[in-house]
Protein backbone atom coordinates (compact mmCIF):
# COMPACT_ATOMS: atom_id res chain seq x y z
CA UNK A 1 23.85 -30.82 35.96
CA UNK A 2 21.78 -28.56 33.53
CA UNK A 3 23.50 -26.71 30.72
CA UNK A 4 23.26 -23.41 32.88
CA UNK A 5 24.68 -25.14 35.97
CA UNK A 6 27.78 -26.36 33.61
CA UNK A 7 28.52 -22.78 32.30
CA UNK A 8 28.05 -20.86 35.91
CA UNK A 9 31.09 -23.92 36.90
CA UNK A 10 33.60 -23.14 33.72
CA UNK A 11 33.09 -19.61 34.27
CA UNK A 12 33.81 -19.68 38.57
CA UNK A 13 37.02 -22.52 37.49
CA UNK A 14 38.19 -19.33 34.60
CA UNK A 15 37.65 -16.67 37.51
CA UNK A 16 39.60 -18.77 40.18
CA UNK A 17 42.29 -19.29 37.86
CA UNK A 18 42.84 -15.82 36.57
CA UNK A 19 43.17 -15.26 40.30
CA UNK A 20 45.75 -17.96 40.78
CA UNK A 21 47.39 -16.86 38.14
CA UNK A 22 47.92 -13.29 38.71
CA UNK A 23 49.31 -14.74 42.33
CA UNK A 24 51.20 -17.09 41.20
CA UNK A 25 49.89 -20.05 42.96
CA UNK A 26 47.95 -23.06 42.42
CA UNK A 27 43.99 -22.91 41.72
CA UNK A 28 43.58 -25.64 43.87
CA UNK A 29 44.82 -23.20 47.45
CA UNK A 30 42.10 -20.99 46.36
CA UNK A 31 38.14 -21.28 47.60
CA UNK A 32 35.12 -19.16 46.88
CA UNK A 33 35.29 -17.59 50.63
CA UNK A 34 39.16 -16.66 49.90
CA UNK A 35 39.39 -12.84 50.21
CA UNK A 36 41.87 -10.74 48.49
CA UNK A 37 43.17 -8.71 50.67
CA UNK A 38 43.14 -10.90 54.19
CA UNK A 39 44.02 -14.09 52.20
CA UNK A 40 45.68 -13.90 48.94
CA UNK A 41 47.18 -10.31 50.01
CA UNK A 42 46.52 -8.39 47.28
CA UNK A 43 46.64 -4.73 47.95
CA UNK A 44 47.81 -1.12 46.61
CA UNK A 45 49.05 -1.47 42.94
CA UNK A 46 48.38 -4.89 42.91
CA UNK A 47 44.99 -5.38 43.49
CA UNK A 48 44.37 -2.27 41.22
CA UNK A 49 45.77 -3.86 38.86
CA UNK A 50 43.80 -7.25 39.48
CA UNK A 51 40.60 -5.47 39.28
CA UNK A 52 41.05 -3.52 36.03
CA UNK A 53 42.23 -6.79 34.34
CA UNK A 54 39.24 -8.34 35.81
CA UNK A 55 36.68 -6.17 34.91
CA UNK A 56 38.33 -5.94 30.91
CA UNK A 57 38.83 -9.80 30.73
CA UNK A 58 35.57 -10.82 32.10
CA UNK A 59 33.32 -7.54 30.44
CA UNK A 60 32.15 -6.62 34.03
CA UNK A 61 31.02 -2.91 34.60
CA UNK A 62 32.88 -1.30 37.24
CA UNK A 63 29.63 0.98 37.85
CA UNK A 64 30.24 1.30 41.77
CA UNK A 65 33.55 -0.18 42.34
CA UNK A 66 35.35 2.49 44.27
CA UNK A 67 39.14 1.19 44.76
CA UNK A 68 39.74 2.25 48.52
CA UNK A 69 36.46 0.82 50.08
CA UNK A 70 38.09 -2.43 49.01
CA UNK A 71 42.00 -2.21 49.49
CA UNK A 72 44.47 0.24 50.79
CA UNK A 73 46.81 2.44 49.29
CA UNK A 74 50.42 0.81 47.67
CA UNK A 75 53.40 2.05 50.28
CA UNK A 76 56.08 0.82 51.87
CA UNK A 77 55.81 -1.01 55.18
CA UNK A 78 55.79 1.02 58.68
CA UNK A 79 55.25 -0.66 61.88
CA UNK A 80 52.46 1.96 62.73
CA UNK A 81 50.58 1.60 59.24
CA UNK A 82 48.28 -0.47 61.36
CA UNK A 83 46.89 2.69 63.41
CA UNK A 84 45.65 4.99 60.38
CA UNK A 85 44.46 2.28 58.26
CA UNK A 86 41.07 2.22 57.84
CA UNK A 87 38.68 -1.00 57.54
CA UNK A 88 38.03 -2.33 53.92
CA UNK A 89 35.16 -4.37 52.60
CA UNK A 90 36.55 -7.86 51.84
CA UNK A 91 36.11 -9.03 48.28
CA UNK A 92 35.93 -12.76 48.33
CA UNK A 93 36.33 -14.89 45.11
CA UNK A 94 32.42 -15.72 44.79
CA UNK A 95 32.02 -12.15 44.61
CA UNK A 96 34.00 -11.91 41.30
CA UNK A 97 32.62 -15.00 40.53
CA UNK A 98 28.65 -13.43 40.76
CA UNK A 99 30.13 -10.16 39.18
CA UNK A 100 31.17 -11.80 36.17
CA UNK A 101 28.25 -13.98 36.35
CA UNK A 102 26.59 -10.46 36.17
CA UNK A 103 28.36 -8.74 34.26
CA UNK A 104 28.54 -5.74 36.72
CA UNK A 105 30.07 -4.94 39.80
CA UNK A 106 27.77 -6.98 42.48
CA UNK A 107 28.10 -4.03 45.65
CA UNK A 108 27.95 -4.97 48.98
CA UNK A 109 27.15 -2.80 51.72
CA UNK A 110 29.78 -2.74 54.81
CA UNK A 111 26.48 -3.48 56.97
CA UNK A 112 26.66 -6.55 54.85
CA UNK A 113 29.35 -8.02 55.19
CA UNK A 114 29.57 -10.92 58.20
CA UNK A 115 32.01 -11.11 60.50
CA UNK A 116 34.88 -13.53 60.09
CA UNK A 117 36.25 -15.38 62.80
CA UNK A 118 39.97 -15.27 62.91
């Protein structure tokens, strides 16, 4: 493993434990293909909150990061929130990990982004 192979490691390990921590849960339940939102549930203040910590703590440039193409607005739960909701792009964990890599906000198009399975 070179030198740059070693550092590109520490820094995904530091990325997917600021995420465990801010969730309170073990680093080892969380994998690069883990998405916020579908799988960790973050949303609304929280993942704002997430993300602005992020981009501070790991000097990424939020040039292009616009909040609600990613999660939805913080509210209390209705049984018809379902219907007006409108489809996010899903930030996995490798993302943030090749954003801080980056150090800027690494934008993917909703044409991009594969389906999932459920």
């Amino acid at each position: 493993m070179t030198s740059s192979d070693k550092a590109e490691s520490a820094l995904a390990n530091e990325v997917t434990q600021f995420v465990a921590d801010a969730r309170g849960m073990s680093p080892n339940r969380i994998l690069p293909t883990s998405r916020l939102l579908e799988d960790l549930g973050l949303d609304g203040d929280d993942a704002l909150e997430l993300m602005l910590d992020f981009f501070a703590r790991f000097h990424v440039s939020k040039g292009g990061f616009v909040f609600n193409q990613y999660f939805g607005p913080e509210a209390g739960w209705s049984p018809l929130a379902f219907l007006w909701r409108k489809p996010v792009i899903p930030i996995t964990i490798q993302d943030l990990i090749d954003s801080a890599t980056a150090k800027a906000w690494k934008i993917r198009d909703k044409h991009e982004v594969p389906d999932r399975a459920p």
